[in-house]
N, C-alpha and C. Protein backbone atom coordinates (compact mmCIF):
# COMPACT_ATOMS: atom_id res chain seq x y z
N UNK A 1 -53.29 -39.90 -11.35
CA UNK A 1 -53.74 -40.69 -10.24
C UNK A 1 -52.54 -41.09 -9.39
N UNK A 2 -52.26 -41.19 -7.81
CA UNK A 2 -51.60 -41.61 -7.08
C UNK A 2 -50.77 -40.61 -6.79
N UNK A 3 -51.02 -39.53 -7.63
CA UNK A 3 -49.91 -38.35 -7.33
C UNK A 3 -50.28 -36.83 -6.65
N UNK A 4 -49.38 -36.57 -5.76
CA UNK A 4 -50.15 -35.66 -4.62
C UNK A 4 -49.34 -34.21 -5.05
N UNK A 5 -49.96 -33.24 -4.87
CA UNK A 5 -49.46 -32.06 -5.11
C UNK A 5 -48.95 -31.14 -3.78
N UNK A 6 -48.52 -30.49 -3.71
CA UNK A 6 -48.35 -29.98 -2.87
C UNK A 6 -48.94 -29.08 -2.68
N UNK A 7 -49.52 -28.95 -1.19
CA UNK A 7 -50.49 -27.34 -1.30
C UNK A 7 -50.12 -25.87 -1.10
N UNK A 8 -50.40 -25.08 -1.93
CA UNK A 8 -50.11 -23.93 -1.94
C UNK A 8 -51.44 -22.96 -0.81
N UNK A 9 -50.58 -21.21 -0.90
CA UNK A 9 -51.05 -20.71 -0.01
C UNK A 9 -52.17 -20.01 -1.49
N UNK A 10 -52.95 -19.24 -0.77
CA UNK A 10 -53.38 -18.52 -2.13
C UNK A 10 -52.78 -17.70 -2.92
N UNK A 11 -53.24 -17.48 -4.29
CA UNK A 11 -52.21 -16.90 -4.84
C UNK A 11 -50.90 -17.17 -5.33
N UNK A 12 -49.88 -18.35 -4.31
CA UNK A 12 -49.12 -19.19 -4.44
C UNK A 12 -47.97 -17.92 -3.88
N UNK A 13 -48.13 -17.86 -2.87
CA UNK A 13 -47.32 -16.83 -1.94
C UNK A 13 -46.54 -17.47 -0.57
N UNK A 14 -46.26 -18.65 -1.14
CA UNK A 14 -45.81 -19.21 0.10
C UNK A 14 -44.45 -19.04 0.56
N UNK A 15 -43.92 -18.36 -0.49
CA UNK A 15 -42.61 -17.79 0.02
C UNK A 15 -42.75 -16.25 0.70
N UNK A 16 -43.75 -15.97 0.57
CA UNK A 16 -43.80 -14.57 1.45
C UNK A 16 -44.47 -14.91 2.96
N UNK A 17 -45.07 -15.87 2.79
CA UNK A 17 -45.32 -16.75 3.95
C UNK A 17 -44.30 -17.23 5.21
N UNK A 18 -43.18 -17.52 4.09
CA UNK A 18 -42.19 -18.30 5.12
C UNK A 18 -41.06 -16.99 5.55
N UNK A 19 -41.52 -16.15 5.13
CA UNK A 19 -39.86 -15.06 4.93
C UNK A 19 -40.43 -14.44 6.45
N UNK A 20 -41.98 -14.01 6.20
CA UNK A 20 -42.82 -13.57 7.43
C UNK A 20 -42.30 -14.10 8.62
N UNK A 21 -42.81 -15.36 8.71
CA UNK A 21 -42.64 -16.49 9.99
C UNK A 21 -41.51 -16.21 10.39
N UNK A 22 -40.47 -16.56 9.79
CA UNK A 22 -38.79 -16.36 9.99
C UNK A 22 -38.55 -15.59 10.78
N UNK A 23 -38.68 -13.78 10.07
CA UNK A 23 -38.82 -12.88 10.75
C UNK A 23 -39.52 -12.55 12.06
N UNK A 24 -40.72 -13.15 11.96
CA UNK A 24 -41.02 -13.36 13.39
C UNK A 24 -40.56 -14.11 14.48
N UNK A 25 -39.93 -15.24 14.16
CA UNK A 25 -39.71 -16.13 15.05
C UNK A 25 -38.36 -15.47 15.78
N UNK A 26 -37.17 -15.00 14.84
CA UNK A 26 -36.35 -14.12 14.81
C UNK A 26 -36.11 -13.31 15.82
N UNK A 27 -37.26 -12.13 15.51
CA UNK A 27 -37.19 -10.72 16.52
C UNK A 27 -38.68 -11.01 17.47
N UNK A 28 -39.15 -11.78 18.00
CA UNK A 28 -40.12 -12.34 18.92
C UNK A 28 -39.60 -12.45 20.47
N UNK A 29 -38.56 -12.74 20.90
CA UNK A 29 -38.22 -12.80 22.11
C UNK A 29 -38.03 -11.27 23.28
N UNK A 30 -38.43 -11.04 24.08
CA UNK A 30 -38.26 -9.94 24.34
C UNK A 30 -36.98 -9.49 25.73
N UNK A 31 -36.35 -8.70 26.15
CA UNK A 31 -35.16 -8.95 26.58
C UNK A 31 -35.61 -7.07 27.26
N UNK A 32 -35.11 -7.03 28.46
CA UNK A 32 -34.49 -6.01 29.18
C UNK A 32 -33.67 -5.22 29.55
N UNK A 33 -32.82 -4.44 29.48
CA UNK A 33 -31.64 -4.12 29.50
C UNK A 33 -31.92 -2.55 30.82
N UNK A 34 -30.96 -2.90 32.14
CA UNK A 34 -31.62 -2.01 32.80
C UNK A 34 -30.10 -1.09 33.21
N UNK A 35 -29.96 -0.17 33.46
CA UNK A 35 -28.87 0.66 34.32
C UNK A 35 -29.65 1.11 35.65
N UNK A 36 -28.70 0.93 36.09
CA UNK A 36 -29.19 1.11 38.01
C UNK A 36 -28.22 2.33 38.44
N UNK A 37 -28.44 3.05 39.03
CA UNK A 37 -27.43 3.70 39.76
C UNK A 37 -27.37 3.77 41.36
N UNK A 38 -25.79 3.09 41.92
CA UNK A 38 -25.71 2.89 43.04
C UNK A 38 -24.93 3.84 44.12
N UNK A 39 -24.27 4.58 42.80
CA UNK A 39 -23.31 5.58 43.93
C UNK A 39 -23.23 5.93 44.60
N UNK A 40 -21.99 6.28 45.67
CA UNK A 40 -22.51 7.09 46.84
C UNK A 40 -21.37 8.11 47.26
N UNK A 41 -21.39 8.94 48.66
CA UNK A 41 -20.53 9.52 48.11
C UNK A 41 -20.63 10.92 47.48
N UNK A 42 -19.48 12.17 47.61
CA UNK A 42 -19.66 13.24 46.99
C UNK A 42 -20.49 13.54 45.84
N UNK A 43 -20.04 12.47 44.85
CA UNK A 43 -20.34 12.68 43.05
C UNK A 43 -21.30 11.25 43.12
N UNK A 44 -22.23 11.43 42.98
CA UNK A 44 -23.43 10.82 42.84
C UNK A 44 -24.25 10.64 41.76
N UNK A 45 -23.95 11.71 40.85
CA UNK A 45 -25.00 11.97 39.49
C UNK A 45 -24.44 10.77 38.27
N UNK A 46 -24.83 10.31 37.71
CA UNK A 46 -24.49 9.65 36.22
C UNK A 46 -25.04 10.39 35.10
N UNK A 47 -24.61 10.37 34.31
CA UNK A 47 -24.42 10.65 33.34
C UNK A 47 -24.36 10.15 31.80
N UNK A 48 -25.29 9.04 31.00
CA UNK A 48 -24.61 8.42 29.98
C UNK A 48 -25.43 8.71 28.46
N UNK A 49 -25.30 7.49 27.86
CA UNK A 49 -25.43 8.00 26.46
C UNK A 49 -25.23 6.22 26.17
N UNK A 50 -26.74 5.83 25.27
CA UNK A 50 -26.27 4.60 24.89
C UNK A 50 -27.30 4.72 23.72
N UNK A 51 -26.68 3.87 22.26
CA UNK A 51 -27.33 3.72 21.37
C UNK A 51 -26.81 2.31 20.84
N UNK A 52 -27.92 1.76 19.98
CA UNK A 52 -27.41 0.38 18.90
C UNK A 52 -27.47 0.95 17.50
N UNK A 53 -27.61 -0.46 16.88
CA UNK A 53 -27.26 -0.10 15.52
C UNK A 53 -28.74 0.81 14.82
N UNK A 54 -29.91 0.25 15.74
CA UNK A 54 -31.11 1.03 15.35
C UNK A 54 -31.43 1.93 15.63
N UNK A 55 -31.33 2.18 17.53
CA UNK A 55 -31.47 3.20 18.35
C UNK A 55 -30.63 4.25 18.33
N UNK A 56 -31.21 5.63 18.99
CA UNK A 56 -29.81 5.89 19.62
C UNK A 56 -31.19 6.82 21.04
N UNK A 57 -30.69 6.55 22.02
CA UNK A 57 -31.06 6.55 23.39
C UNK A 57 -30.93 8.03 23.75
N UNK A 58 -29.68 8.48 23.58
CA UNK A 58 -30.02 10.48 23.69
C UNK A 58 -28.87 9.95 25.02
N UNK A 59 -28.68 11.26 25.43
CA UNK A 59 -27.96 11.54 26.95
C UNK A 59 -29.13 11.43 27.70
N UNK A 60 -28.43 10.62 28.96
CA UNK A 60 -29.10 10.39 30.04
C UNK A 60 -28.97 10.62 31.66
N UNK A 61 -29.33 11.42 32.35
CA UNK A 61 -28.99 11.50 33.75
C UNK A 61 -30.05 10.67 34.83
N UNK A 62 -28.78 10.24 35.71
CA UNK A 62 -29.44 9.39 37.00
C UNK A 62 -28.87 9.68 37.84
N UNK A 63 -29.77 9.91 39.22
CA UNK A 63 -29.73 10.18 40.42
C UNK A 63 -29.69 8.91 40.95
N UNK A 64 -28.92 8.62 42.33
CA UNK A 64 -28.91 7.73 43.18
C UNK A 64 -30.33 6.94 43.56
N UNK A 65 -30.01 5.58 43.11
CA UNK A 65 -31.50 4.91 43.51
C UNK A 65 -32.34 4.99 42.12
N UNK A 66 -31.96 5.37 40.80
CA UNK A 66 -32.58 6.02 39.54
C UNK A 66 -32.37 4.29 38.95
N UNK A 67 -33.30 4.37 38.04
CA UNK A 67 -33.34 2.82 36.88
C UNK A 67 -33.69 3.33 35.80
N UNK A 68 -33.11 3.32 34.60
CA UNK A 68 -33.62 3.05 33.07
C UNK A 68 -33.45 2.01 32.98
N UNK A 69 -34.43 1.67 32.07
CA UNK A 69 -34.63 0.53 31.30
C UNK A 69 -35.28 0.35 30.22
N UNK A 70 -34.55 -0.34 29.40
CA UNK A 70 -35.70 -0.25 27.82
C UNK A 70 -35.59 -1.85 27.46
N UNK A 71 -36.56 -1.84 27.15
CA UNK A 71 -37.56 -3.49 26.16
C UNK A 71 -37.35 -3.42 24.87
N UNK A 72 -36.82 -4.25 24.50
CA UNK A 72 -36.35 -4.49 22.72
C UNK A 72 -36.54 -5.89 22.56
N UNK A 73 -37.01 -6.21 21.68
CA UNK A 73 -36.82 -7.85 20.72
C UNK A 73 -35.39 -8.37 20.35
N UNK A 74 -35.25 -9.11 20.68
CA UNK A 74 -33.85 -9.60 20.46
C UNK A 74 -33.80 -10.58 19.45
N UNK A 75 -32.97 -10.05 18.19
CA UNK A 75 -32.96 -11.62 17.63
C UNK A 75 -31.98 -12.69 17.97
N UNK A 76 -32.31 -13.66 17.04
CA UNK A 76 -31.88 -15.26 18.08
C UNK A 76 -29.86 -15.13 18.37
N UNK A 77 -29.58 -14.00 17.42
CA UNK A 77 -28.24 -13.81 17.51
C UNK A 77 -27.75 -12.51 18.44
N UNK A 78 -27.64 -11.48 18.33
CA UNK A 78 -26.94 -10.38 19.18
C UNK A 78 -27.62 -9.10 18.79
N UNK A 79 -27.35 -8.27 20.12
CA UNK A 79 -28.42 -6.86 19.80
C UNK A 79 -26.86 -6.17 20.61
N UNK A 80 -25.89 -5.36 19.74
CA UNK A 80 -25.37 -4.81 20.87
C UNK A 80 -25.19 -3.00 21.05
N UNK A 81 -25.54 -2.83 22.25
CA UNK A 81 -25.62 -1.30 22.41
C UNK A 81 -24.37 -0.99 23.59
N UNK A 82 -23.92 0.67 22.76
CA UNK A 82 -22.74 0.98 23.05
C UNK A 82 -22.83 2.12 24.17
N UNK A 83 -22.01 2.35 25.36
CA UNK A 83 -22.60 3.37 25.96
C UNK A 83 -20.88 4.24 26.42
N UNK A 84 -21.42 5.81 27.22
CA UNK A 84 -20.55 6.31 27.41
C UNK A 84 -21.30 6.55 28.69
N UNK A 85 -20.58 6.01 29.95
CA UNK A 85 -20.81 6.42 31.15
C UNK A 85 -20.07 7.57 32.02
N UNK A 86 -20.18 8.75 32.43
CA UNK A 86 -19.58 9.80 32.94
C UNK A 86 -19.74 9.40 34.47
N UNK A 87 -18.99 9.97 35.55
CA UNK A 87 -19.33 10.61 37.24
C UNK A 87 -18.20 11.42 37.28
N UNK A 88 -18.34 11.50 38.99
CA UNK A 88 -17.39 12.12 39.32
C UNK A 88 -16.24 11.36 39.46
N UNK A 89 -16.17 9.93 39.51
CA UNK A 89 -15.05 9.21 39.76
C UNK A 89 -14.19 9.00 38.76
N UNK A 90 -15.06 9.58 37.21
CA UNK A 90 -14.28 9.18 35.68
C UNK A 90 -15.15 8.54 35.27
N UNK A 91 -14.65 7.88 33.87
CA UNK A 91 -15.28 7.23 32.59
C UNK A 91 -15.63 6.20 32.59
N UNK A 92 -16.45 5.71 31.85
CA UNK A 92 -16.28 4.35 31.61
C UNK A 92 -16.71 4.27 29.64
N UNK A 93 -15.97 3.57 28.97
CA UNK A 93 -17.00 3.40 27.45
C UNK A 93 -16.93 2.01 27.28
N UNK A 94 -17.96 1.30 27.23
CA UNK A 94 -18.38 0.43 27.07
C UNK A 94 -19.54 -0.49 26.03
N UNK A 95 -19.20 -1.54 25.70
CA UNK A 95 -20.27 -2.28 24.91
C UNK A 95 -21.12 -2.70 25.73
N UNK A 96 -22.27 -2.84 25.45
CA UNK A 96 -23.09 -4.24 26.01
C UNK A 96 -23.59 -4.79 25.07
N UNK A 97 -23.44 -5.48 25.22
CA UNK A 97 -23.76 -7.07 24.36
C UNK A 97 -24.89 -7.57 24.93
N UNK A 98 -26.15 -8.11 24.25
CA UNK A 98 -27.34 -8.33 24.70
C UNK A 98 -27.45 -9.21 23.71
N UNK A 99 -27.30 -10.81 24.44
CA UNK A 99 -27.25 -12.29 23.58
C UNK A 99 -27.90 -12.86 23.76
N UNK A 100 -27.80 -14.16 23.72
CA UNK A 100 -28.37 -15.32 24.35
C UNK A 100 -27.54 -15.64 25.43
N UNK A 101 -25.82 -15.92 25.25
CA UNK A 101 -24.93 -15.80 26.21
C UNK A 101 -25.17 -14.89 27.18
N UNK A 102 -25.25 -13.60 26.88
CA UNK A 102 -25.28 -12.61 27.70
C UNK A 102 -26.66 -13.20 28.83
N UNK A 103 -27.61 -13.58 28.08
CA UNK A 103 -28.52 -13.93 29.13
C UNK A 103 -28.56 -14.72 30.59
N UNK A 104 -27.45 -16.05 29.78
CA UNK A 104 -27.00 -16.75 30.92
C UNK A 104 -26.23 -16.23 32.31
N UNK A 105 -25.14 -15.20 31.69
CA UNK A 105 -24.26 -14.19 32.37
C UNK A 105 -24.93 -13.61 33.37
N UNK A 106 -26.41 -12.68 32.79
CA UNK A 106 -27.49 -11.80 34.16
C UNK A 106 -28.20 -12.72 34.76
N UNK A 107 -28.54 -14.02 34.51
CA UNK A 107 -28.78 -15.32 35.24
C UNK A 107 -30.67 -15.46 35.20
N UNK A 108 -31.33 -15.88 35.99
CA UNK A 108 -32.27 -16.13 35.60
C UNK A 108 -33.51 -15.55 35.40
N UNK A 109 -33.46 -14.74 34.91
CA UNK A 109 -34.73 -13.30 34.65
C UNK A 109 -33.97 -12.67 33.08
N UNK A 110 -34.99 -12.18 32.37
CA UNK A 110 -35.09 -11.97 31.10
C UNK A 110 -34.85 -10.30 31.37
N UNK A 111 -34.26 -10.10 32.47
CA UNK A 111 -33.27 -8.47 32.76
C UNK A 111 -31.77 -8.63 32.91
N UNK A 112 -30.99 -7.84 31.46
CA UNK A 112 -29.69 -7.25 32.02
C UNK A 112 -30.08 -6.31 32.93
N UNK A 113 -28.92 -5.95 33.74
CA UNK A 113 -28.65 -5.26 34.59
C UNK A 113 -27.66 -4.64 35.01
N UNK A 114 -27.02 -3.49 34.58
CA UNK A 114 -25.72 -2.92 34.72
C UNK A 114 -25.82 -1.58 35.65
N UNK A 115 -25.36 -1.93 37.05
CA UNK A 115 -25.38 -1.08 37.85
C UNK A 115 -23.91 -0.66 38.22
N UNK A 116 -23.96 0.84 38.12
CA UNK A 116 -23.10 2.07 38.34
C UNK A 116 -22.98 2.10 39.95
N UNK A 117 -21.58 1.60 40.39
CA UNK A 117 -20.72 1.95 41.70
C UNK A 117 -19.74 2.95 41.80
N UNK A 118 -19.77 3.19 42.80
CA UNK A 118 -18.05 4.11 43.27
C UNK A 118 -16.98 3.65 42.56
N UNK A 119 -16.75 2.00 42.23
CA UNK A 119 -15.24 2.05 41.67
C UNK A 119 -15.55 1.76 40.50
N UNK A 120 -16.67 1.41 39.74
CA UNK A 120 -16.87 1.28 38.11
C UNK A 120 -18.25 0.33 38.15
N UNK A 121 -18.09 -0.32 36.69
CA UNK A 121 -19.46 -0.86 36.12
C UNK A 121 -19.64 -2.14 36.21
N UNK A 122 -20.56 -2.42 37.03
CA UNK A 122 -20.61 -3.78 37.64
C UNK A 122 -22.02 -4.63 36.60
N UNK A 123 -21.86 -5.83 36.42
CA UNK A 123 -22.94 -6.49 36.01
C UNK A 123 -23.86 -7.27 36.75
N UNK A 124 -24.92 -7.19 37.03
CA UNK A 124 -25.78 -8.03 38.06
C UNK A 124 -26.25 -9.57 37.69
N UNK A 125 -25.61 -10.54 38.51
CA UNK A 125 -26.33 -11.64 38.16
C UNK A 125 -27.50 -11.77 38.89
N UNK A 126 -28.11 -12.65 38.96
CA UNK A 126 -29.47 -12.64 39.37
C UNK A 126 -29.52 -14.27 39.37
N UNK A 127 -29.89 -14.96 40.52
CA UNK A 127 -29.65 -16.45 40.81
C UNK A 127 -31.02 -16.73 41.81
N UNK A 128 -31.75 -17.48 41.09
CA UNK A 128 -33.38 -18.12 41.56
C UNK A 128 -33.19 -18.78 42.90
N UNK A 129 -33.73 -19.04 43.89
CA UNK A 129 -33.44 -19.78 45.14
C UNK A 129 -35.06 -20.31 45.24
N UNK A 130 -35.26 -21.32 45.02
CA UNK A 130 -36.57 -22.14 45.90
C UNK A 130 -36.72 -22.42 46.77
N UNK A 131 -37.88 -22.17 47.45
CA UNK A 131 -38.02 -23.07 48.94
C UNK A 131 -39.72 -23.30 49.03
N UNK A 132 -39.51 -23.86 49.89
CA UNK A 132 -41.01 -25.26 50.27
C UNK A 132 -41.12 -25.09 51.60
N UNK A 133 -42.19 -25.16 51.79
CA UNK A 133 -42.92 -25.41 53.55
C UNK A 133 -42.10 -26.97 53.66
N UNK A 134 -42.16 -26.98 54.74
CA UNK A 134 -42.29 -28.76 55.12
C UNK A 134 -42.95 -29.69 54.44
N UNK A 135 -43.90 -29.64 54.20
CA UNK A 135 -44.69 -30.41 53.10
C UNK A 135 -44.50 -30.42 52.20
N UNK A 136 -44.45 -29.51 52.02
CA UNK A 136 -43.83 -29.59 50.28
C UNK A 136 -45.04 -29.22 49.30
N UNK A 137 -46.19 -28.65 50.01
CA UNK A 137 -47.37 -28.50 49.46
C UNK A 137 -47.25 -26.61 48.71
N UNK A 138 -46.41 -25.54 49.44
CA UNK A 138 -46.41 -24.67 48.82
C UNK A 138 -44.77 -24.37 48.93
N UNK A 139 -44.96 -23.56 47.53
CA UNK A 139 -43.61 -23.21 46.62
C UNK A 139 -43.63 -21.89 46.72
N UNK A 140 -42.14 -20.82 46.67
CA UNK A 140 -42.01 -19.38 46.32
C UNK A 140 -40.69 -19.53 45.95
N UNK A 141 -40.41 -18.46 45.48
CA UNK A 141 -38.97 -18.19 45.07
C UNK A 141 -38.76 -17.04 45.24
N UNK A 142 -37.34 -17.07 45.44
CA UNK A 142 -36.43 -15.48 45.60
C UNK A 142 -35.53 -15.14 44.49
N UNK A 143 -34.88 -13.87 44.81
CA UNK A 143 -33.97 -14.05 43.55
C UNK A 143 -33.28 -13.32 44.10
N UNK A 144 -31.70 -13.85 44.10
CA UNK A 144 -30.81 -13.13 44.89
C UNK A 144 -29.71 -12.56 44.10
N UNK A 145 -29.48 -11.52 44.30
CA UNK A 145 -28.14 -10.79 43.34
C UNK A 145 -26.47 -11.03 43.56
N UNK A 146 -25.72 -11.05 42.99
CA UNK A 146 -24.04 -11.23 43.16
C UNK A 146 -23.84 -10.13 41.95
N UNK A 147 -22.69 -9.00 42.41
CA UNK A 147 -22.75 -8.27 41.32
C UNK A 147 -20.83 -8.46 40.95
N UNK A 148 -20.91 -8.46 39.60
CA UNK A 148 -19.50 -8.89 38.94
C UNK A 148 -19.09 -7.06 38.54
N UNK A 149 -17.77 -6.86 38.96
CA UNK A 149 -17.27 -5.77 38.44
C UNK A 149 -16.98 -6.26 36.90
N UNK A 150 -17.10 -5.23 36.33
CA UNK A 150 -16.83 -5.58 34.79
C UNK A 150 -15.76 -4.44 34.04
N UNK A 151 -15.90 -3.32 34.76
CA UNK A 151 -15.00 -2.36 34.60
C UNK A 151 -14.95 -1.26 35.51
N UNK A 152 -13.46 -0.63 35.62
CA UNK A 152 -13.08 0.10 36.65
C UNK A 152 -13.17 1.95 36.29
N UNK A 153 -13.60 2.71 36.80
CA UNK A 153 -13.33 3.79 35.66
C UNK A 153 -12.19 4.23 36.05
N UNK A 154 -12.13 4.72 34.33
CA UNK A 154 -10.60 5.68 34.02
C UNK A 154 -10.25 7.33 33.89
């Protein structure tokens, strides 16, 4: 009497219960990762190759104005995929890192964005702008880009 038990799941599986959840809560977030190609100019074509520790992506060609992009779950710590970018201007080999940090970095949209220029590999931020009628009765937003060189090719 006066003494409470604790409740179990059926079976008494409540540790397969919690390992579940975890894991979900974990790899649940979903994240973008896009390559753009901007080149211009004689040598125009790209060329790359990106894989993670799960994937591996294959060789890839892009034409001017071209977007890949792939959707992965990110867990609450780091997803990072490695790439080899070719043109005519030279190389680039590079990590990307796909974080939580990293998120802040591409700014406010749940898309990296690594777009291919003439002088190397630039990262896209992406920065929300609001605005209001006069009244203040209707709302839209924009989203405006600043792109960070991140590397030069070699």
């Amino acid at each position: 009497m006066g003494t409470k038990k604790i409740p179990e799941t059926r079976n008494g599986h409540i540790v397969l219960v919690l390992i579940i959840t975890i894991m979900m809560v974990t790899h649940s977030h979903g994240f973008k990762l896009e390559i753009c190609n901007e080149l211009s100019g004689r040598y125009r074509r790209l060329v790359y190759n990106c894989w993670s520790r799960d994937n591996d992506f294959g060789w890839r060609q892009n034409w001017p104005d071209m977007i890949k992009e792939w959707s992965f779950a990110m867990s609450l710590f780091h997803t990072f995929f490695y790439c080899h970018f070719h043109t005519g201007y030279g190389r680039v080999d590079k990590q990307l890192v796909a974080s939580w940090d990293m998120k802040e970095q591409c700014g406010d949209r749940s898309t990296c964005t690594w777009v291919v220029k003439k002088d190397g590999l630039y990262l896209r931020h992406w920065k929300t702008i609001y605005y209001s009628n006069k009244y203040g009765n209707e709302r839209w937003n924009e989203y405006v880009q600043h792109d960070i060189l991140k590397k030069s090719w070699s």
